[in-house]
PDB file of N, CA and C in Angstrom:
ATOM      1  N   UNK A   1     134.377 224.094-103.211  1.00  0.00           N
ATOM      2  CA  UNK A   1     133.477 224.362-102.100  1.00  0.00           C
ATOM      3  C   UNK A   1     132.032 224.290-102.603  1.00  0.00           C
ATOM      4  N   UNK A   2     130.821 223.847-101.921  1.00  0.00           N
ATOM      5  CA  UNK A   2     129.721 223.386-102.074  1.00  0.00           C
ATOM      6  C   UNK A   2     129.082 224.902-101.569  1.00  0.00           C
ATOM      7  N   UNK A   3     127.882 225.250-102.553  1.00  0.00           N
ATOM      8  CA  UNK A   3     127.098 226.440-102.184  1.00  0.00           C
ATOM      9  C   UNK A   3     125.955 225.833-101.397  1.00  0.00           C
ATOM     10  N   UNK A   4     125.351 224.866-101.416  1.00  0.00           N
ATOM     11  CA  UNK A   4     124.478 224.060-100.899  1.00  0.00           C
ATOM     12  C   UNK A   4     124.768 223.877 -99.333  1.00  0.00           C
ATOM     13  N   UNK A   5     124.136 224.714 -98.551  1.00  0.00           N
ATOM     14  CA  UNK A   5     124.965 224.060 -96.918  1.00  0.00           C
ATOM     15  C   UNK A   5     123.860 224.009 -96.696  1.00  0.00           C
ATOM     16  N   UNK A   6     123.719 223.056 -94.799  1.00  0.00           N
ATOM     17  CA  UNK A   6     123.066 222.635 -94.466  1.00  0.00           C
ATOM     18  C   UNK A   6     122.403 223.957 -93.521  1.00  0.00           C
ATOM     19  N   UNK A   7     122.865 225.002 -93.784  1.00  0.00           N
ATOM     20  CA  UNK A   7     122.055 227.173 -93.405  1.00  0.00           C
ATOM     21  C   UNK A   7     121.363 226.765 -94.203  1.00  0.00           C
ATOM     22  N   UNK A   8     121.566 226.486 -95.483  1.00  0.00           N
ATOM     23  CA  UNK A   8     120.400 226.916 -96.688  1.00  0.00           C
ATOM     24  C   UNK A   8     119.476 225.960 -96.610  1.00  0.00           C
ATOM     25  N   UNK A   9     119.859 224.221 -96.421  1.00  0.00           N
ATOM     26  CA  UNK A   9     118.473 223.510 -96.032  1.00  0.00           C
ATOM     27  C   UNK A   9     117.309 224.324 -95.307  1.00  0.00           C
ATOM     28  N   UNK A  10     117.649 225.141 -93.587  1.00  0.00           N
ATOM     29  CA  UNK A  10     117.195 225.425 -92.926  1.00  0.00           C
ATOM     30  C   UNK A  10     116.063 226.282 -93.102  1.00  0.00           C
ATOM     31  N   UNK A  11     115.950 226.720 -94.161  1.00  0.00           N
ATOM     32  CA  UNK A  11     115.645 227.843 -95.524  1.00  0.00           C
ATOM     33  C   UNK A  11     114.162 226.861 -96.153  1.00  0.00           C
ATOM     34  N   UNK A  12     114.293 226.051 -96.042  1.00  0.00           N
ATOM     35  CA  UNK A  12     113.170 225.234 -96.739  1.00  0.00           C
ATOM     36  C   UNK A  12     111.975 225.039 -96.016  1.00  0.00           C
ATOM     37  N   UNK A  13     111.096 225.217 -96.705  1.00  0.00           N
ATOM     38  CA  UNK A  13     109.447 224.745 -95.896  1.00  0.00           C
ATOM     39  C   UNK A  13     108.521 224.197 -96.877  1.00  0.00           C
ATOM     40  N   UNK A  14     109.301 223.352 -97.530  1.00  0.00           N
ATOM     41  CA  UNK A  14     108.773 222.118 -97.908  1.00  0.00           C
ATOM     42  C   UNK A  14     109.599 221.013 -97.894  1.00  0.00           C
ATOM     43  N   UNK A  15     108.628 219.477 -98.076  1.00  0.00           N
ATOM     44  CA  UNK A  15     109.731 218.717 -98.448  1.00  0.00           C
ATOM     45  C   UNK A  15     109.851 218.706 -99.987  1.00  0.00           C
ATOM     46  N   UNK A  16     109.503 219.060-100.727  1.00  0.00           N
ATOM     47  CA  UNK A  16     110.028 219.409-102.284  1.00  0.00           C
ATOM     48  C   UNK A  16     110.970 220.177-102.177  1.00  0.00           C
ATOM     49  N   UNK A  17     110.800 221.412-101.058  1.00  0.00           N
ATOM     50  CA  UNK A  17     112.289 222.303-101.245  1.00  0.00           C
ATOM     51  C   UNK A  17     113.325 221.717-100.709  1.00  0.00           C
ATOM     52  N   UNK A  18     113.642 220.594-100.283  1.00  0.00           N
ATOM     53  CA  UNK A  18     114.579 219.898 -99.179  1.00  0.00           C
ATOM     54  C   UNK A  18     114.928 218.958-100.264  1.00  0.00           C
ATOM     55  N   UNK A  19     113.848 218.539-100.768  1.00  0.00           N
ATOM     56  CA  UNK A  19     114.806 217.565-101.691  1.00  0.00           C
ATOM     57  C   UNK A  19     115.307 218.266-103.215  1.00  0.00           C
ATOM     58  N   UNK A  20     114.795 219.352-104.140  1.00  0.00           N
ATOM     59  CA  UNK A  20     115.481 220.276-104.653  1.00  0.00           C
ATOM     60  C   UNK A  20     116.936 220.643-103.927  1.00  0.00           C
ATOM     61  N   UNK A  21     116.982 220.677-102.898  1.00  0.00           N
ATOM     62  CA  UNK A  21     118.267 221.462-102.525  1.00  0.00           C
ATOM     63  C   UNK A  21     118.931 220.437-102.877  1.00  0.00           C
ATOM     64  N   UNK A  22     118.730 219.203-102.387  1.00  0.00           N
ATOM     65  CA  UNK A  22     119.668 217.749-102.062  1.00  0.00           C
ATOM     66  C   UNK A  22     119.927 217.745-103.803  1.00  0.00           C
ATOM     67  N   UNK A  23     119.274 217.910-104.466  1.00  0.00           N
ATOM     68  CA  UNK A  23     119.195 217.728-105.651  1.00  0.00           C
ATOM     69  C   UNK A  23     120.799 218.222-106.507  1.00  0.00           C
ATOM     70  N   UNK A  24     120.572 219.490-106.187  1.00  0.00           N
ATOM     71  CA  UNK A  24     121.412 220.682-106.265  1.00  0.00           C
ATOM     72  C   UNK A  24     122.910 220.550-105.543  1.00  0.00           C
ATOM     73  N   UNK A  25     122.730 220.402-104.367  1.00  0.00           N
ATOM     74  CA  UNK A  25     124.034 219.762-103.684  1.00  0.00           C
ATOM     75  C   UNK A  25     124.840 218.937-104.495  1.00  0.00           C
ATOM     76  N   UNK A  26     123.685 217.660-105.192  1.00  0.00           N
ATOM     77  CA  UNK A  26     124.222 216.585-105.711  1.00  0.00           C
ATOM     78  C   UNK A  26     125.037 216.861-106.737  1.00  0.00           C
ATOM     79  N   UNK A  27     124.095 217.530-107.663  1.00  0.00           N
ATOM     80  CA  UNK A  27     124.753 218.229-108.775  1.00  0.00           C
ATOM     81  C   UNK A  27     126.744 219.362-108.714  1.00  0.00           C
ATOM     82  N   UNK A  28     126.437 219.625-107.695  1.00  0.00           N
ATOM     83  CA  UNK A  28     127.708 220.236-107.005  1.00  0.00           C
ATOM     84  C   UNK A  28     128.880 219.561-107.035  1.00  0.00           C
ATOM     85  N   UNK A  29     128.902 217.461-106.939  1.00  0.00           N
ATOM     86  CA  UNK A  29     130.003 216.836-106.767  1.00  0.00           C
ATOM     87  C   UNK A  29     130.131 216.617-108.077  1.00  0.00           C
ATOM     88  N   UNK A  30     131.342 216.463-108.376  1.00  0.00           N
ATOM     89  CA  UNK A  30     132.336 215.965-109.416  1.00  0.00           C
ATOM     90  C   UNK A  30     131.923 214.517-109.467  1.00  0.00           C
ATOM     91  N   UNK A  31     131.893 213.666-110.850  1.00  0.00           N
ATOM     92  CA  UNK A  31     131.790 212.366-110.732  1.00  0.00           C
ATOM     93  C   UNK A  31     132.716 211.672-110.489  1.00  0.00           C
ATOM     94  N   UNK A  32     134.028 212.566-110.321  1.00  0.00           N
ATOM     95  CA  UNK A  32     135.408 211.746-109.115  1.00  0.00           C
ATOM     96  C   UNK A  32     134.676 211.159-108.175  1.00  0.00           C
ATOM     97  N   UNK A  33     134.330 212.239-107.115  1.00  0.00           N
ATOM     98  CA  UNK A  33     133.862 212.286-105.877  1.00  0.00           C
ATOM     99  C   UNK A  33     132.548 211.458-106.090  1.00  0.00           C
ATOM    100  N   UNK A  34     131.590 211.883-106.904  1.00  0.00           N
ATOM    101  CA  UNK A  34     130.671 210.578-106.783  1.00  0.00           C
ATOM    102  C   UNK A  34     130.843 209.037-106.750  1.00  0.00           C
ATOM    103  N   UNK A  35     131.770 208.916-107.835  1.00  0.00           N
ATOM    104  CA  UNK A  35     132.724 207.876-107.764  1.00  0.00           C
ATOM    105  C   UNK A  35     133.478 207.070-106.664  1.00  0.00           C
ATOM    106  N   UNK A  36     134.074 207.747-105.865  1.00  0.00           N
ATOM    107  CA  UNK A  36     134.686 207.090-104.530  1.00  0.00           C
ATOM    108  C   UNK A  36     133.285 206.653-103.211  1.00  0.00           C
ATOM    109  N   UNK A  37     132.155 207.139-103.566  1.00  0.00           N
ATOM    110  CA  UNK A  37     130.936 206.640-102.784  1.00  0.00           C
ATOM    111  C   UNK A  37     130.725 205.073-103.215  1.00  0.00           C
ATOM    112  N   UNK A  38     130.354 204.392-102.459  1.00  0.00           N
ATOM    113  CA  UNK A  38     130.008 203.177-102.548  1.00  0.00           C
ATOM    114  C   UNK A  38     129.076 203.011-103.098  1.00  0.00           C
ATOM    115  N   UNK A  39     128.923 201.909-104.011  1.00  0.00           N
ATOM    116  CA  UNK A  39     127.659 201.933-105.296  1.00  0.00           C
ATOM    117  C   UNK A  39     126.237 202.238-104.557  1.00  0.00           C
ATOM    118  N   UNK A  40     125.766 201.756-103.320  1.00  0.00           N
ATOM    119  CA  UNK A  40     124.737 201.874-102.589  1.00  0.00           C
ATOM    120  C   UNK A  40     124.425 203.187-101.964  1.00  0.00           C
ATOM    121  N   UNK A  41     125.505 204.308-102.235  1.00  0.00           N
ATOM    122  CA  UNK A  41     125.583 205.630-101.320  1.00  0.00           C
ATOM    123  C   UNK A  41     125.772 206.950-102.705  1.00  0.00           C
ATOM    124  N   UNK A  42     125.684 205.932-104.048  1.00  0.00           N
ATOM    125  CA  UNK A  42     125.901 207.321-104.986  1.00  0.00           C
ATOM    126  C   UNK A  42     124.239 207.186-105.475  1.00  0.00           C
ATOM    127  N   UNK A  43     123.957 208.474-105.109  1.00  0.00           N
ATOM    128  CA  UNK A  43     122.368 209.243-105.116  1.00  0.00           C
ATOM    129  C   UNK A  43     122.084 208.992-106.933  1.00  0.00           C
ATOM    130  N   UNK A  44     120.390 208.056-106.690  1.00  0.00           N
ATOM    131  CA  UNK A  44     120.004 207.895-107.904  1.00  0.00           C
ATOM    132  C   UNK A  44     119.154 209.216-107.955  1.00  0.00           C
ATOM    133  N   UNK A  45     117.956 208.513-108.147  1.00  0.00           N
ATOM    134  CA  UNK A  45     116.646 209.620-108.426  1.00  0.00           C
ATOM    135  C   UNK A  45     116.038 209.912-106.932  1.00  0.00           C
ATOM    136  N   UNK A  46     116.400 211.032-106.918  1.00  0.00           N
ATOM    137  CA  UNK A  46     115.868 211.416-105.724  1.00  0.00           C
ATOM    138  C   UNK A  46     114.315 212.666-105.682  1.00  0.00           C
ATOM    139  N   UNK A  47     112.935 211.606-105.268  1.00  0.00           N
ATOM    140  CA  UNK A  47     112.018 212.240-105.556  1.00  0.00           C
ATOM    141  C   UNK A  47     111.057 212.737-104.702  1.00  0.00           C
ATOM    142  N   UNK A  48     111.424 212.159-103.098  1.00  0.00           N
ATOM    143  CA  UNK A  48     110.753 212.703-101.903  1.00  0.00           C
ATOM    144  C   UNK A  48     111.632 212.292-100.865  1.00  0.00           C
ATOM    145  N   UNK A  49     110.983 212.438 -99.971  1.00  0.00           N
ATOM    146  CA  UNK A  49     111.430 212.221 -98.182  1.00  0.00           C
ATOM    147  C   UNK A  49     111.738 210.482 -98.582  1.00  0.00           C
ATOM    148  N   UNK A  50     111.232 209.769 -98.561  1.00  0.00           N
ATOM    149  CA  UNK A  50     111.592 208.348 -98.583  1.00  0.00           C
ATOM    150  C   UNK A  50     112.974 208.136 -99.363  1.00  0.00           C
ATOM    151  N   UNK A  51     113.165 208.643-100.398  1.00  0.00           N
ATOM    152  CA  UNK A  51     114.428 208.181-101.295  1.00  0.00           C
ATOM    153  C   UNK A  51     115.737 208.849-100.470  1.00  0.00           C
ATOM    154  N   UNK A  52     115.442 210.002 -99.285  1.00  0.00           N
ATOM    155  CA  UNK A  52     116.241 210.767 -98.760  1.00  0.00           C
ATOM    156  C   UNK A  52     116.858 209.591 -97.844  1.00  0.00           C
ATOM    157  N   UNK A  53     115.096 209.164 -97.140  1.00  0.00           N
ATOM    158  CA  UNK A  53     115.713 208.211 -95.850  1.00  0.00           C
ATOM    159  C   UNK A  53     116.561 207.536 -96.415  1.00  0.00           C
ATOM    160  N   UNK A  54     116.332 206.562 -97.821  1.00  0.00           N
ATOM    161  CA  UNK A  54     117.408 205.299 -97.849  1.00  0.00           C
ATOM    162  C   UNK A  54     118.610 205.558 -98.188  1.00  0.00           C
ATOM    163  N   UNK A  55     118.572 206.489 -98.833  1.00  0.00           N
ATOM    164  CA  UNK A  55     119.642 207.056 -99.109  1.00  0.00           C
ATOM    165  C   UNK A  55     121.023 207.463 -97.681  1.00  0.00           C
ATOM    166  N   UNK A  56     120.105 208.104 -96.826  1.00  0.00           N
ATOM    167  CA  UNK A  56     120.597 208.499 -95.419  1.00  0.00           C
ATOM    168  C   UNK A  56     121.181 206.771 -94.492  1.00  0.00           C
ATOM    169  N   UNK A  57     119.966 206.167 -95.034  1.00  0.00           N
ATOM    170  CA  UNK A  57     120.414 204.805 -94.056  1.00  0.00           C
ATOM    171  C   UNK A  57     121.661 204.120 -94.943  1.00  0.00           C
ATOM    172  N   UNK A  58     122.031 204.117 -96.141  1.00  0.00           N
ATOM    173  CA  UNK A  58     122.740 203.899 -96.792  1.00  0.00           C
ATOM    174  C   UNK A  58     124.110 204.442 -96.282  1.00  0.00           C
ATOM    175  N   UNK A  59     123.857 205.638 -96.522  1.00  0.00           N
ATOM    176  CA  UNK A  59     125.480 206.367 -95.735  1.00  0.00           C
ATOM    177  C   UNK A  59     125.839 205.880 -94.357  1.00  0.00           C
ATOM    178  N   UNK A  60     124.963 205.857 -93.521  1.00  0.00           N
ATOM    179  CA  UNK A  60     125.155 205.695 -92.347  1.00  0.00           C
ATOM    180  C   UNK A  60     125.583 204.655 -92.292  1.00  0.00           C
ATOM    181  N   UNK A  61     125.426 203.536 -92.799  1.00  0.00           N
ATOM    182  CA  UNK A  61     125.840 201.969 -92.968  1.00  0.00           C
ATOM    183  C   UNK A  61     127.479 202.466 -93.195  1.00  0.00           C
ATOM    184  N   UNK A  62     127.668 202.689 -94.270  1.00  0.00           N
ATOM    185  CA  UNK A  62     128.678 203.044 -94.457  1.00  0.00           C
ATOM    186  C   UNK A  62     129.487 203.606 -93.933  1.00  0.00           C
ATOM    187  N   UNK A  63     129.165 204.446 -93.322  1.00  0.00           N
ATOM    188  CA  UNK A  63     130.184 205.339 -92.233  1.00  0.00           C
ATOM    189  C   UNK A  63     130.973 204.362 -90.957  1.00  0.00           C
ATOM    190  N   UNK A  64     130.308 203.567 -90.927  1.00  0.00           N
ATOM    191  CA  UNK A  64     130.354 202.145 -89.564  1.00  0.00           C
ATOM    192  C   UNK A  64     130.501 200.706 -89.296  1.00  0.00           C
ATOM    193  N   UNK A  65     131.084 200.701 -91.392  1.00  0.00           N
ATOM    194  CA  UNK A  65     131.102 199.776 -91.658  1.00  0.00           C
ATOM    195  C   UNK A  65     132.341 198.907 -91.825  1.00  0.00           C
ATOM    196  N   UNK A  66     133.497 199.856 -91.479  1.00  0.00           N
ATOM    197  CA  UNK A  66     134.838 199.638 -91.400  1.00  0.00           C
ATOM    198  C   UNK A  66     135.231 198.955 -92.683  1.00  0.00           C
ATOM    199  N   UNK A  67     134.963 199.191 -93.840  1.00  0.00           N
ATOM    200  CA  UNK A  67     134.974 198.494 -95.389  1.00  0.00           C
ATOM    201  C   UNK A  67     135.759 199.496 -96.308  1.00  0.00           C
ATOM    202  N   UNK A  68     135.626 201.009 -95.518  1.00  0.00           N
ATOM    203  CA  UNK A  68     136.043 201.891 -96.725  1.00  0.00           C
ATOM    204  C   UNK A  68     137.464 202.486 -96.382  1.00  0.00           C
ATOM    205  N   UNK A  69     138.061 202.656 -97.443  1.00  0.00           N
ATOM    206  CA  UNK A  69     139.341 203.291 -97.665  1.00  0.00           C
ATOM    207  C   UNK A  69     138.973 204.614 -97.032  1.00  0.00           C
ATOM    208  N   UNK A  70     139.836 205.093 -96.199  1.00  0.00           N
ATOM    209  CA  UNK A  70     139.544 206.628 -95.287  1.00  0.00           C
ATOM    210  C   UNK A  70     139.865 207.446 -96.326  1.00  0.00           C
ATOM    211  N   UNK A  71     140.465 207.566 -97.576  1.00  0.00           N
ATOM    212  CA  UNK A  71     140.525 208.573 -98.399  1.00  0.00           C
ATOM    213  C   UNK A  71     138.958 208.514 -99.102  1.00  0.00           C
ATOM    214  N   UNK A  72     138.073 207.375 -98.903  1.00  0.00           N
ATOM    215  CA  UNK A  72     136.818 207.556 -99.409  1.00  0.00           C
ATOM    216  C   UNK A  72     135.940 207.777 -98.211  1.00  0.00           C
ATOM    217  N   UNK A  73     136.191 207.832 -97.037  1.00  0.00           N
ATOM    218  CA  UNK A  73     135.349 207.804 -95.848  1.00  0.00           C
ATOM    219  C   UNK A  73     135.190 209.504 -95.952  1.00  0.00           C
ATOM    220  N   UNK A  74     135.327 209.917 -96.408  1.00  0.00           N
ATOM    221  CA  UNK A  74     135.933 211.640 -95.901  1.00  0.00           C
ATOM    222  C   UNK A  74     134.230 211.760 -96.567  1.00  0.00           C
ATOM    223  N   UNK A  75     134.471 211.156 -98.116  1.00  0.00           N
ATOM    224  CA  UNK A  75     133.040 211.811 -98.989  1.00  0.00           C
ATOM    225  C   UNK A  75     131.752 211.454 -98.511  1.00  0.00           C
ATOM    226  N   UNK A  76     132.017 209.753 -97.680  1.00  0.00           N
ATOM    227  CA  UNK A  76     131.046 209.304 -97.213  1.00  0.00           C
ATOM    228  C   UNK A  76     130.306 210.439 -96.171  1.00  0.00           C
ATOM    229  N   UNK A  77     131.429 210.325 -95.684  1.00  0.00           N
ATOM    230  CA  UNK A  77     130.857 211.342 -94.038  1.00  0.00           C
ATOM    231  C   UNK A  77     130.352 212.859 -94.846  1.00  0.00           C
ATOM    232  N   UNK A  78     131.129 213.273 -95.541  1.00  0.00           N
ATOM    233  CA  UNK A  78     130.195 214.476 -96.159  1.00  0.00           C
ATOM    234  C   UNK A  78     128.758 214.719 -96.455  1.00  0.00           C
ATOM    235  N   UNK A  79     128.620 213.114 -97.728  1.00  0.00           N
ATOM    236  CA  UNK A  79     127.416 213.055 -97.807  1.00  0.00           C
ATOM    237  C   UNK A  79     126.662 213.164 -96.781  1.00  0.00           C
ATOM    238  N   UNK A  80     126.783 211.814 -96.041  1.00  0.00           N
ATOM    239  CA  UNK A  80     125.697 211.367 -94.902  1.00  0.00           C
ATOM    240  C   UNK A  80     125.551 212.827 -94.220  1.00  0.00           C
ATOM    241  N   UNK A  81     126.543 213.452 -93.491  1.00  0.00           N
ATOM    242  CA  UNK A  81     126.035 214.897 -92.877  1.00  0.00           C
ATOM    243  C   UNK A  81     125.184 215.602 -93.373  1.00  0.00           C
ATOM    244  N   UNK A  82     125.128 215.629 -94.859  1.00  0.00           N
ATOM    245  CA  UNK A  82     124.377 216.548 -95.477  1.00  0.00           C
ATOM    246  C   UNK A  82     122.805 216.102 -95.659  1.00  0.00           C
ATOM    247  N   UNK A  83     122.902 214.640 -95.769  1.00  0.00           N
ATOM    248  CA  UNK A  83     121.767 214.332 -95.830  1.00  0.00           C
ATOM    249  C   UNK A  83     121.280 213.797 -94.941  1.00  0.00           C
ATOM    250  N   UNK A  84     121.551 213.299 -93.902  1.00  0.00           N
ATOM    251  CA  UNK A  84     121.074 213.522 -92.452  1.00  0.00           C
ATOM    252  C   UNK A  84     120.567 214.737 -92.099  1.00  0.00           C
ATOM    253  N   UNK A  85     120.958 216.340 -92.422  1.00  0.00           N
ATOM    254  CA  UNK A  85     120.697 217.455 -92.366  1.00  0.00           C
ATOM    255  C   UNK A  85     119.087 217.430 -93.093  1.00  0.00           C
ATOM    256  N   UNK A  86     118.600 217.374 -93.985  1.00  0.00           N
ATOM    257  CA  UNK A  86     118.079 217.086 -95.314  1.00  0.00           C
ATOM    258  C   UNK A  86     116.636 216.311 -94.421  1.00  0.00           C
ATOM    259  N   UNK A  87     117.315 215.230 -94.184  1.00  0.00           N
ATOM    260  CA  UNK A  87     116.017 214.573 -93.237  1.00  0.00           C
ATOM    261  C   UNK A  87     115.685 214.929 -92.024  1.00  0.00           C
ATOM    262  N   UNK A  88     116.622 215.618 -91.506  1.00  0.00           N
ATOM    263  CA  UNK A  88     115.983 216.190 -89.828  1.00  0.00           C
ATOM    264  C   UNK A  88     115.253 217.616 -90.519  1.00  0.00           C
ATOM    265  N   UNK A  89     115.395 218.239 -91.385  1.00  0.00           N
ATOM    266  CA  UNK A  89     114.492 219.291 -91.865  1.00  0.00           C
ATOM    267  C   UNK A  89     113.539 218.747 -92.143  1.00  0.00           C
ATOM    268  N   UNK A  90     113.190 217.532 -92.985  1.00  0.00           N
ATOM    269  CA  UNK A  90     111.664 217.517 -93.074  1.00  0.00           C
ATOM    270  C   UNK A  90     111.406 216.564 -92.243  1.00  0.00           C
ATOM    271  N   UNK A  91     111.720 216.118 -91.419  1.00  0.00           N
ATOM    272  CA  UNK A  91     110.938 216.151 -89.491  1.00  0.00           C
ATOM    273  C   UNK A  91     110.833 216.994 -89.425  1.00  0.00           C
ATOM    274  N   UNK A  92     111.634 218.619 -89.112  1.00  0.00           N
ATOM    275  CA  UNK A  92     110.634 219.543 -88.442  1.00  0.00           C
ATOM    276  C   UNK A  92     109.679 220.079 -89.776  1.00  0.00           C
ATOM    277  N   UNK A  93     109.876 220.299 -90.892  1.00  0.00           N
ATOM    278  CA  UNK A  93     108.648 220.719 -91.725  1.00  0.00           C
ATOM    279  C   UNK A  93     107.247 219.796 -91.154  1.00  0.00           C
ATOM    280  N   UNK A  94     107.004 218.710 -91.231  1.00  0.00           N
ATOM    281  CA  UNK A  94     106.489 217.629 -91.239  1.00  0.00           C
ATOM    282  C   UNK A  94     105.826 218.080 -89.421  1.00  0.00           C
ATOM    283  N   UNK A  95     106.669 218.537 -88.231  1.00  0.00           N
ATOM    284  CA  UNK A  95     106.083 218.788 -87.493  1.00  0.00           C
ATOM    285  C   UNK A  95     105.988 220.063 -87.172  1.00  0.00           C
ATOM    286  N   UNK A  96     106.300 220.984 -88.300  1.00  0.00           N
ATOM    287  CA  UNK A  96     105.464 222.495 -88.257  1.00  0.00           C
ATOM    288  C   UNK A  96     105.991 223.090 -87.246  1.00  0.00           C
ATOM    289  N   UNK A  97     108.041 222.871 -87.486  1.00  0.00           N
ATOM    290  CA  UNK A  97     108.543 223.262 -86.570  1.00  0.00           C
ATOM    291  C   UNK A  97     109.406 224.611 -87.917  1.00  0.00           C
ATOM    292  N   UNK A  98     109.287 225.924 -87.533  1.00  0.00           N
ATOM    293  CA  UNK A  98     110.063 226.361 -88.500  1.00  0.00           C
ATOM    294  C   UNK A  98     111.471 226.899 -87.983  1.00  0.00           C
ATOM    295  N   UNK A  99     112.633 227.473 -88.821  1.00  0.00           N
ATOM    296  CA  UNK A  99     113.951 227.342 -88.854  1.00  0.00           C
ATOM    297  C   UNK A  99     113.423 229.473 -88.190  1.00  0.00           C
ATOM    298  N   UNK A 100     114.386 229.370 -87.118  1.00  0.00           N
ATOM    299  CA  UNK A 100     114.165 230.456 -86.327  1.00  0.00           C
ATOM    300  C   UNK A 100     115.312 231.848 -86.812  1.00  0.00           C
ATOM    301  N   UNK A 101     114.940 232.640 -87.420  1.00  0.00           N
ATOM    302  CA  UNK A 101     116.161 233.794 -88.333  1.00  0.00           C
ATOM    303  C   UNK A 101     117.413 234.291 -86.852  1.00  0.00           C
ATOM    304  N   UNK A 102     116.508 234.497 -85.936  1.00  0.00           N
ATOM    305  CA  UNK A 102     117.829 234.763 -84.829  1.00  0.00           C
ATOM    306  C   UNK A 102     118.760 233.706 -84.283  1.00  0.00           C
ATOM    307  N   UNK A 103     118.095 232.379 -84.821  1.00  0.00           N
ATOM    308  CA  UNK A 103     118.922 231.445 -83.761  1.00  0.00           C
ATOM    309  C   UNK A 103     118.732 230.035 -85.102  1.00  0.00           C
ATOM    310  N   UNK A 104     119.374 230.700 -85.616  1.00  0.00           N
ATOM    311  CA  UNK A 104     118.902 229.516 -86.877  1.00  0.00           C
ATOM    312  C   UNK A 104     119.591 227.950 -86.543  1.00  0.00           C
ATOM    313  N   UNK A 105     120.126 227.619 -85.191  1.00  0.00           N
ATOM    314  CA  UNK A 105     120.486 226.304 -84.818  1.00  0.00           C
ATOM    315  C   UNK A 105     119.384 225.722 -83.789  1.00  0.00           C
ATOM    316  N   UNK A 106     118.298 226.380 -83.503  1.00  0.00           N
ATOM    317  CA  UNK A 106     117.585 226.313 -83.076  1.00  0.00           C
ATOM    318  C   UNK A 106     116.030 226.885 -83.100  1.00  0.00           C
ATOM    319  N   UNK A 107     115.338 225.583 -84.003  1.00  0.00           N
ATOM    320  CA  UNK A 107     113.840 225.521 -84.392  1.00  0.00           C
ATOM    321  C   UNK A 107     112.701 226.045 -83.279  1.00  0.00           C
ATOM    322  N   UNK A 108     112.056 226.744 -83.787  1.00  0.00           N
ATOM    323  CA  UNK A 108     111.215 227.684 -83.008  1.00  0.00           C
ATOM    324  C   UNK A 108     109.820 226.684 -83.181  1.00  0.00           C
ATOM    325  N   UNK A 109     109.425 225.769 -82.087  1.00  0.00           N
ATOM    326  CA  UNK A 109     108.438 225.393 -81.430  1.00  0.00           C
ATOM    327  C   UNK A 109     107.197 225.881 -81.561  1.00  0.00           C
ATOM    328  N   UNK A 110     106.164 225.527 -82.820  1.00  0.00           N
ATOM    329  CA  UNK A 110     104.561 226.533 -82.931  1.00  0.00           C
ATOM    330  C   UNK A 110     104.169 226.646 -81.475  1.00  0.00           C
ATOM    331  N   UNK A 111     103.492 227.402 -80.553  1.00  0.00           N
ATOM    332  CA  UNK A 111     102.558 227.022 -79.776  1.00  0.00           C
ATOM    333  C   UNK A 111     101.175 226.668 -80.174  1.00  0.00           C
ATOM    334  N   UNK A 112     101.040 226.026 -79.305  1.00  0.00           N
ATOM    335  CA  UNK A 112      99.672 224.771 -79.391  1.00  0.00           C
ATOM    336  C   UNK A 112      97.943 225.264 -78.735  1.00  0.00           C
TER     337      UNK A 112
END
């Protein structure tokens, strides 16, 4: 089981802390499991928001690409969730939306 969830992204208010976490997550898989990712979907250096996106557009390819063995689709879809998670946090960092403690599935809107 992964200590890294996408509660604890929610937790971040930076994008350094978003990609630390991703970091950390990463560190979490076994190089089995890294292994069954498709060479284009196993996470190199990951050093801001941009390496997140390609990374994210990478999985997503993958998820839809009808190419992968479903005993490897499982990790795909893991990843990509997680890091899809990862990048919709720093959209709202980015729009100074923060993660709300009572309703933490729902970002609390600055007023303007």
């Amino acid at each position: 089981m992964r200590t890294i969830t996408a509660d604890k992204l929610r937790t971040a208010s930076s994008q350094s802390d978003v990609v630390e976490m991703v970091r950390e997550y990463v560190s979490e898989w076994l190089p089995e499991e890294i292994g069954r990712l498709p060479a284009d979907c196993r996470p190199g250096k990951l050093r801001d928001g941009e390496d997140l996106n390609t990374l994210a557009f990478n999985l997503t390819q993958a998820c839809v690409s009808f190419d992968l063995d479903s005993r490897d689709l499982a990790f795909v879809e893991e990843m990509d969730a997680f890091v899809g998670n990862a990048c919709r946090r720093i959209a709202e960092i980015h729009c100074g939306i923060r993660a709300h403690a009572a309703h933490p599935h729902s970002p609390a809107i600055p007023a303007r």
